[in-house]
N, C-alpha and C. Protein backbone atom coordinates (compact mmCIF):
# COMPACT_ATOMS: atom_id res chain seq x y z
N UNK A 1 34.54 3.19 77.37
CA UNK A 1 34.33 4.63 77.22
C UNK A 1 33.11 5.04 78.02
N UNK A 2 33.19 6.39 78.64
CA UNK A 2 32.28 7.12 78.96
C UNK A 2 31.10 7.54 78.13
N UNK A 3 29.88 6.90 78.55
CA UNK A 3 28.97 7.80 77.45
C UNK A 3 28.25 9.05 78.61
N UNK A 4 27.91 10.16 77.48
CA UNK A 4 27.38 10.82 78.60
C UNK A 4 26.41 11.20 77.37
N UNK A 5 25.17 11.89 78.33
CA UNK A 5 23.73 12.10 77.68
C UNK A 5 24.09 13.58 77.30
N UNK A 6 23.63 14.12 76.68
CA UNK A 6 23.16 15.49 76.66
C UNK A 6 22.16 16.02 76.05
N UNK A 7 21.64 17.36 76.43
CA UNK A 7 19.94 17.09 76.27
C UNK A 7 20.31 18.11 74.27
N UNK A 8 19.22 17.24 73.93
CA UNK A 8 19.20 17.41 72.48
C UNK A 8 18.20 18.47 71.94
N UNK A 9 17.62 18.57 71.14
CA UNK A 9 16.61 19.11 70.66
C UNK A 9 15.61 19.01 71.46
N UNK A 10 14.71 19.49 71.77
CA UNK A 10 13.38 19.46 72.41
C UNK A 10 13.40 18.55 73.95
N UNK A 11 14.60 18.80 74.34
CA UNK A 11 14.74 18.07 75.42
C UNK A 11 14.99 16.65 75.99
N UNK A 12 15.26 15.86 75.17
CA UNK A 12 15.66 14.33 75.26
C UNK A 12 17.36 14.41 75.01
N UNK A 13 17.47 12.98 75.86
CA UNK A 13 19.35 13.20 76.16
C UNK A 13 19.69 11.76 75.30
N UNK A 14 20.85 12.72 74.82
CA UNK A 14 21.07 12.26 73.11
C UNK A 14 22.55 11.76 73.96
N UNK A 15 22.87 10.46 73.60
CA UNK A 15 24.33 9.73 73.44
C UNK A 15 25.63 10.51 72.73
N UNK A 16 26.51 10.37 73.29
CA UNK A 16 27.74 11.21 72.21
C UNK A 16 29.08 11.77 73.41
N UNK A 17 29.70 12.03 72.92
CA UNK A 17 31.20 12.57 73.78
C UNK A 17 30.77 13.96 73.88
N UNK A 18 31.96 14.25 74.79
CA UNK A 18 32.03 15.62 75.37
C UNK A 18 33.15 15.95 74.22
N UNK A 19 33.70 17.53 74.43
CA UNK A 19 34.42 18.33 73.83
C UNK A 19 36.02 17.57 73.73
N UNK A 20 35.97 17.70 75.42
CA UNK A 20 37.08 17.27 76.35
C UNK A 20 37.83 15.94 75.65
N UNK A 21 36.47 15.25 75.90
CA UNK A 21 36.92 13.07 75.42
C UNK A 21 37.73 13.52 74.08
N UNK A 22 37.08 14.06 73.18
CA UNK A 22 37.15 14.17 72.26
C UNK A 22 38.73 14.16 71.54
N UNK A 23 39.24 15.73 72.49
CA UNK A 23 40.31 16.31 72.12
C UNK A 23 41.57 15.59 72.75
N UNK A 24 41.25 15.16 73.82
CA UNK A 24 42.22 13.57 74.71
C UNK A 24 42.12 12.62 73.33
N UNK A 25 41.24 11.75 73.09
CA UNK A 25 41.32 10.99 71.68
C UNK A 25 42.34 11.60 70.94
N UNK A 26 42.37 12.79 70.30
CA UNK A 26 42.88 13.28 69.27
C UNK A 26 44.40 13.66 69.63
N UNK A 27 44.42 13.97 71.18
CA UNK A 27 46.09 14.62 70.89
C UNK A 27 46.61 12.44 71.21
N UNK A 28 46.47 11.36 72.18
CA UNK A 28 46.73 10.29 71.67
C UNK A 28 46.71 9.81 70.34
N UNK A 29 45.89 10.02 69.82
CA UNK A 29 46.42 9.76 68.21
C UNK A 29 47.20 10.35 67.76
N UNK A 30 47.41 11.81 67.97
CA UNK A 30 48.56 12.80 67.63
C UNK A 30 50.07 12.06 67.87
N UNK A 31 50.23 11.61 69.28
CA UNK A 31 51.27 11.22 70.34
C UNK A 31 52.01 10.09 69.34
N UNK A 32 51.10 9.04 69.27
CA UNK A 32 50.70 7.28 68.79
C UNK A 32 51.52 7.65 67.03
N UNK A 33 50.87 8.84 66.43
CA UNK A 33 50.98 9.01 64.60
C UNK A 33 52.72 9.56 64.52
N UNK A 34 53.01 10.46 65.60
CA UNK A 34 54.47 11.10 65.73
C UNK A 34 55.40 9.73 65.94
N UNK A 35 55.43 8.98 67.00
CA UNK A 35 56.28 8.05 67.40
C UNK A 35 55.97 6.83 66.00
N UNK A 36 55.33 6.96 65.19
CA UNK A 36 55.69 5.71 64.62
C UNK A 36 56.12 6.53 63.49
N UNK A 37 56.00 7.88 62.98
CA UNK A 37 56.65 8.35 61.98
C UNK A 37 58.07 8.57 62.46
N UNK A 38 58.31 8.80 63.17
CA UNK A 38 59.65 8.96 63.75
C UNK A 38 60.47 7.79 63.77
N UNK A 39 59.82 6.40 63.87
CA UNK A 39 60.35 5.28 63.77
C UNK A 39 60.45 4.95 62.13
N UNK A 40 59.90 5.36 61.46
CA UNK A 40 60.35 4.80 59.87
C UNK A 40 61.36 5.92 59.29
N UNK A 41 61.26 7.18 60.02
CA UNK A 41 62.50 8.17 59.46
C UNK A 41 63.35 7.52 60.16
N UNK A 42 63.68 7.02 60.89
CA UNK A 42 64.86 6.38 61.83
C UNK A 42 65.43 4.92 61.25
N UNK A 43 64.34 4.27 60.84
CA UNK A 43 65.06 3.35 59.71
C UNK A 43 65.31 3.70 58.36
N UNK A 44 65.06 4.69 58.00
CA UNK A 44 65.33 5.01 56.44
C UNK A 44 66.95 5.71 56.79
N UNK A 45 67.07 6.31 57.75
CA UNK A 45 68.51 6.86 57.93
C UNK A 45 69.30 5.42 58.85
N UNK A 46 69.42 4.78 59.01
CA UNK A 46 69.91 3.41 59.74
C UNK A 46 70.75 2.95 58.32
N UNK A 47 69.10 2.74 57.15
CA UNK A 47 69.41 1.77 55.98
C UNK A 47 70.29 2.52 54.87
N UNK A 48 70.40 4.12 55.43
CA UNK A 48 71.01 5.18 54.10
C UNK A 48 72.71 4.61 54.84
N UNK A 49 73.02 5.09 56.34
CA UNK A 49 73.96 4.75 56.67
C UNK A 49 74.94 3.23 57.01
N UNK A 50 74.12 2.05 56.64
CA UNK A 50 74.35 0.91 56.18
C UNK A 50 74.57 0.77 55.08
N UNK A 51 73.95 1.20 53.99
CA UNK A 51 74.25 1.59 52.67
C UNK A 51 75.97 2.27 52.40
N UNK A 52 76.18 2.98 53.09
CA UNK A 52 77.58 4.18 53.33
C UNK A 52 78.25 2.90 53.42
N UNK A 53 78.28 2.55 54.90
CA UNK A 53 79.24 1.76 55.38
C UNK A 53 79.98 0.12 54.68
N UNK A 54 78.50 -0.51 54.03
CA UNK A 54 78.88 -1.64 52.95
C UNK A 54 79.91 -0.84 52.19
N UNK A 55 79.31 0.13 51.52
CA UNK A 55 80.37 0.19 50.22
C UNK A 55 81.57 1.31 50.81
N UNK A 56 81.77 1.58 51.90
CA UNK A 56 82.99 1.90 52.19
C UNK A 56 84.11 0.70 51.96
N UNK A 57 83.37 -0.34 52.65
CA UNK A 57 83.66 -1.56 53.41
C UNK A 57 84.05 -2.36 52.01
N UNK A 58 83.69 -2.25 50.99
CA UNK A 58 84.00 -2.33 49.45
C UNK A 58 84.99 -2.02 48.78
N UNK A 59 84.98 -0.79 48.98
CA UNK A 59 86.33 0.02 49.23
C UNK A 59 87.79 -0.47 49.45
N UNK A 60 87.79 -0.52 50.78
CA UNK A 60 89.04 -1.24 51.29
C UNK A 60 89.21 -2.30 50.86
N UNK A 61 88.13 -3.44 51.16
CA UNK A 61 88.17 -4.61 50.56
C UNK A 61 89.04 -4.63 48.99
N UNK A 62 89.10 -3.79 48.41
CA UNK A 62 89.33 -3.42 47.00
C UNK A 62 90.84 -2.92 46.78
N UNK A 63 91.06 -2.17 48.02
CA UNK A 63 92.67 -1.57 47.85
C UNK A 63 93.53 -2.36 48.63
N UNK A 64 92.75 -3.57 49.47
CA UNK A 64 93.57 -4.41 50.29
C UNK A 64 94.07 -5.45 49.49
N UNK A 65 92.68 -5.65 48.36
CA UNK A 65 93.43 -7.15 47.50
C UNK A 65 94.41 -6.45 46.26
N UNK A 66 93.97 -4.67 45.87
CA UNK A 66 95.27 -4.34 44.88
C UNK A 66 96.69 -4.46 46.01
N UNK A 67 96.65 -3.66 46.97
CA UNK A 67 97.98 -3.96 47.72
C UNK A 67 98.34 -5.23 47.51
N UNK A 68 97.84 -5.97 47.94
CA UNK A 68 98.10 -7.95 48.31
C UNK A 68 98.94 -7.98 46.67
N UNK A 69 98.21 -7.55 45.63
CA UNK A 69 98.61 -7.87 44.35
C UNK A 69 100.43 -7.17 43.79
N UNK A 70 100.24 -6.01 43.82
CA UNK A 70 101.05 -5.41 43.63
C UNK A 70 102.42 -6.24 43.99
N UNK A 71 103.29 -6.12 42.63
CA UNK A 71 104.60 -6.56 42.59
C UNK A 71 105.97 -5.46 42.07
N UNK A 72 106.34 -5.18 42.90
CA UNK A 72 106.60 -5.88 44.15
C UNK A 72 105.90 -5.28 44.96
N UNK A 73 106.00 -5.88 46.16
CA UNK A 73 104.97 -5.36 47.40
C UNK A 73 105.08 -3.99 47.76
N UNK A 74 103.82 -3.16 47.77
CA UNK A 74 104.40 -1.89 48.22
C UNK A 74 105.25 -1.32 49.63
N UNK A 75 105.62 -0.69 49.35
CA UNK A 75 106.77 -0.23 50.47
C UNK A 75 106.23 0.61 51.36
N UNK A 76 106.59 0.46 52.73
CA UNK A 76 106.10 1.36 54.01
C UNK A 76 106.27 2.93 53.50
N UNK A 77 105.31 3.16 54.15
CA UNK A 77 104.68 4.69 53.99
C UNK A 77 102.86 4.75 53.84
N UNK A 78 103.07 5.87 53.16
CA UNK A 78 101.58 6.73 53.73
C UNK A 78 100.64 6.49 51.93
N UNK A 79 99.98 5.97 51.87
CA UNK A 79 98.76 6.43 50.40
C UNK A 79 97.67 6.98 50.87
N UNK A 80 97.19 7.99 49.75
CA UNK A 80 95.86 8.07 49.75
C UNK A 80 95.05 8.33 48.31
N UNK A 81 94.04 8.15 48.46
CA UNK A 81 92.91 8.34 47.05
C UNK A 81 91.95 8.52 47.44
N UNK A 82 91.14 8.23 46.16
CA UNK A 82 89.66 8.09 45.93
C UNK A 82 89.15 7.24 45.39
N UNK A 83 87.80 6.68 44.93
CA UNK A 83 87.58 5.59 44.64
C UNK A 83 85.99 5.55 44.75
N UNK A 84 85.65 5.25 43.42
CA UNK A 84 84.33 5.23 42.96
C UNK A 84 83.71 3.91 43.47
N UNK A 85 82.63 3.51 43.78
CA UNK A 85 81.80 2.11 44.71
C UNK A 85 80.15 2.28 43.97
N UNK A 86 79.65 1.64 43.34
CA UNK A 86 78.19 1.85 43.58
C UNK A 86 77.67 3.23 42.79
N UNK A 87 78.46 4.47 42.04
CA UNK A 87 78.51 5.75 41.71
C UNK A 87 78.46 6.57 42.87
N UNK A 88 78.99 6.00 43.97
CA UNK A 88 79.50 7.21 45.57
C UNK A 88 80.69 6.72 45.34
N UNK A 89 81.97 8.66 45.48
CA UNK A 89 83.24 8.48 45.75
C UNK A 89 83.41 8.49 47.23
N UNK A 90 84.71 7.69 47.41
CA UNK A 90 84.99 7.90 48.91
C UNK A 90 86.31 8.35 48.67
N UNK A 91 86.62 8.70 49.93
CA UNK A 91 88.07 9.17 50.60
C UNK A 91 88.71 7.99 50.92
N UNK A 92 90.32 7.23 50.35
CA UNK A 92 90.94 6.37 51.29
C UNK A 92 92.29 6.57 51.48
N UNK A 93 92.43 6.30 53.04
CA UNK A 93 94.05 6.12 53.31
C UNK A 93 94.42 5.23 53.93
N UNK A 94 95.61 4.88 53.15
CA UNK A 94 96.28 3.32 53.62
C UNK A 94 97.66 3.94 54.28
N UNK A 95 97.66 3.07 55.34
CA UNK A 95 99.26 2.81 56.13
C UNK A 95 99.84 2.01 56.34
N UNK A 96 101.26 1.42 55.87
CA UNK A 96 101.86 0.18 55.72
C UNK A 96 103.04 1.00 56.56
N UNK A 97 102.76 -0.18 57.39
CA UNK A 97 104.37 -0.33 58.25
C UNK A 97 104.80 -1.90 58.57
N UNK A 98 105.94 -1.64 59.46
CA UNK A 98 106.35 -3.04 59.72
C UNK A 98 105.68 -4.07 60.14
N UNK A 99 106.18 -5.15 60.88
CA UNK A 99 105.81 -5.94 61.43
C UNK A 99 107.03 -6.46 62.17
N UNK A 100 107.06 -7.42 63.32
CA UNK A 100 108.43 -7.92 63.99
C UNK A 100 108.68 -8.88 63.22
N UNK A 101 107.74 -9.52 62.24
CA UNK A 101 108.46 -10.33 60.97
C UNK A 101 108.72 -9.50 59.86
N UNK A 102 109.91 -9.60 59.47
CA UNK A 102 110.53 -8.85 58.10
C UNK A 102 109.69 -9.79 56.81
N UNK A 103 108.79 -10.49 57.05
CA UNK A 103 108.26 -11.21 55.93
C UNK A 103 107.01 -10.31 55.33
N UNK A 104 106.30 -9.94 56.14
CA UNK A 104 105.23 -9.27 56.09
C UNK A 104 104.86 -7.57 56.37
N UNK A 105 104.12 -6.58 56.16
CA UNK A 105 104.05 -5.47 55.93
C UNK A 105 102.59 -5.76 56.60
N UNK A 106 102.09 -4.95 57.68
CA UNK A 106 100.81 -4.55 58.07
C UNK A 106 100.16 -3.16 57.32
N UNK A 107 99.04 -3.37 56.75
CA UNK A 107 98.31 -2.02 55.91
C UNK A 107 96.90 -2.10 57.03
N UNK A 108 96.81 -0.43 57.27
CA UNK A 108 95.71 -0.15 57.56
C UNK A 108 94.74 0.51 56.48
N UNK A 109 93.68 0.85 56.39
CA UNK A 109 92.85 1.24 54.81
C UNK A 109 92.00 1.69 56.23
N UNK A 110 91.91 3.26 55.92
CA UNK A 110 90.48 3.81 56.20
C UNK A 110 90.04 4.44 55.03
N UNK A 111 88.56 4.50 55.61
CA UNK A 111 87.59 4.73 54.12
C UNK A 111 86.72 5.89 54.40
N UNK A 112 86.82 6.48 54.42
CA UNK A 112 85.97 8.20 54.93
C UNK A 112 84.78 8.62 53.47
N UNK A 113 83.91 9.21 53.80
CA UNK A 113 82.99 10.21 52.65
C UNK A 113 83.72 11.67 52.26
N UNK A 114 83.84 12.07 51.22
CA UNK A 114 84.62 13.07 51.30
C UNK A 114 83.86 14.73 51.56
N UNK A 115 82.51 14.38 52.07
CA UNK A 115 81.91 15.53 52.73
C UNK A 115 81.94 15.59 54.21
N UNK A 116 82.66 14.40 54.74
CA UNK A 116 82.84 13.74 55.88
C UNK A 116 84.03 13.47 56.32
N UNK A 117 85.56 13.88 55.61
CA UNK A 117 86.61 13.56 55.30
C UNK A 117 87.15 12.97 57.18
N UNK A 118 86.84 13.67 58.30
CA UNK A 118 87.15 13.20 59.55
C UNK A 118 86.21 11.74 60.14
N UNK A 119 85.19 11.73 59.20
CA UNK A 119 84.41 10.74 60.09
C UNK A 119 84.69 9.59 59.05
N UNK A 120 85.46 8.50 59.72
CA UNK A 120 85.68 7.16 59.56
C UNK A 120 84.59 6.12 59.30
N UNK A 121 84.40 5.90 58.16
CA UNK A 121 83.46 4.72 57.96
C UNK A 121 83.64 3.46 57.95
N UNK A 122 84.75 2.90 57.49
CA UNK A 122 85.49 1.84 57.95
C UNK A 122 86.75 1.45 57.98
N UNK A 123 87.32 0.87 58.69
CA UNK A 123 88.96 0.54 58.59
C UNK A 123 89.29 -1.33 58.73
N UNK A 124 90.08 -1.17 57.89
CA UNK A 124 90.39 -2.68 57.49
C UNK A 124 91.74 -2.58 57.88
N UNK A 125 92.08 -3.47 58.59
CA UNK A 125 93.59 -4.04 59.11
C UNK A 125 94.11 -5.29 57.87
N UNK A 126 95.22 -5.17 57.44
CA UNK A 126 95.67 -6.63 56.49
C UNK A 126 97.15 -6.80 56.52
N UNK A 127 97.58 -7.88 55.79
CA UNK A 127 98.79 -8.34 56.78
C UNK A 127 99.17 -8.11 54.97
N UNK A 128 100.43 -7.90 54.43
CA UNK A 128 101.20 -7.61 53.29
C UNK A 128 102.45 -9.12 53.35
N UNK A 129 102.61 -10.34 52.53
CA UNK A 129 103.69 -10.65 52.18
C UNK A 129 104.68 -10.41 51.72
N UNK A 130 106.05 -10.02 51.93
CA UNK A 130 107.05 -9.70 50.84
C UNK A 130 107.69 -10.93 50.39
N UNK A 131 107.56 -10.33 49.06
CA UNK A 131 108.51 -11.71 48.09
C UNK A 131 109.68 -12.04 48.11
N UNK A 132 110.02 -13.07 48.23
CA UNK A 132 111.40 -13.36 48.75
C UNK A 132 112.37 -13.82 47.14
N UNK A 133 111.57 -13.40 46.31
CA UNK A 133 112.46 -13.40 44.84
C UNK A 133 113.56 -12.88 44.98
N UNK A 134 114.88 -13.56 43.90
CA UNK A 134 116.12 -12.55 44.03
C UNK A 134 116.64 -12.38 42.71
């Protein structure tokens, strides 16, 4: 750092910053205090929307093993619901269609927020057995 004198009381030159140094110091600390607050609001919304996405991801996980269960296997077409995770509801829709094996049924499960109903939080692909009972 620059020291500079300036004349003091009764004429002797007294050590200390200018106006200028001063206010340079202060808007860098300004600059330095913004960018790291900006970096912990940026992980608190990272960890809110990781938060979303697990328990979407919960979700499906959840309607993929009731599908899997269900007897008899559900039949091609369109579902949808809702579904409580954690005390957050989500939005889900499942799509079962074929496959080129008649053994199996492909389900898709997307999992949406329902203040968010277009924006996709996660989608699970799963393969459906049909029972060959008679």
């Amino acid at each position: 750092m620059w020291r500079r004198f300036q004349k003091g009381l009764g004429g002797r030159h007294l050590p200390g910053f200018t106006l200028v140094e001063v206010l340079v110091a202060l808007a860098i600390l300004a600059v330095a205090l913004a960018a790291g607050f900006r970096s912990v609001a940026q992980s608190a919304e990272t960890a809110t929307a990781l938060k979303s996405r697990t328990l979407a991801l919960w979700v499906a996980q959840n309607r993929l093993a009731a599908a899997q269960l269900e007897a008899p296997a559900p039949a091609v077409g369109e579902r949808s619901g809702s579904e409580t995770q954690a005390g957050v509801t989500f939005n889900w829709h499942a799509t079962i269609s074929g496959t080129p094996n008649p053994a199996f049924h492909k389900i898709e499960i997307s999992v949406a927020d329902p203040s968010a109903p277009d924006y996709i939080l996660t989608r699970l692909v799963g393969y459906l057995g049909q029972s060959t009972q008679r």
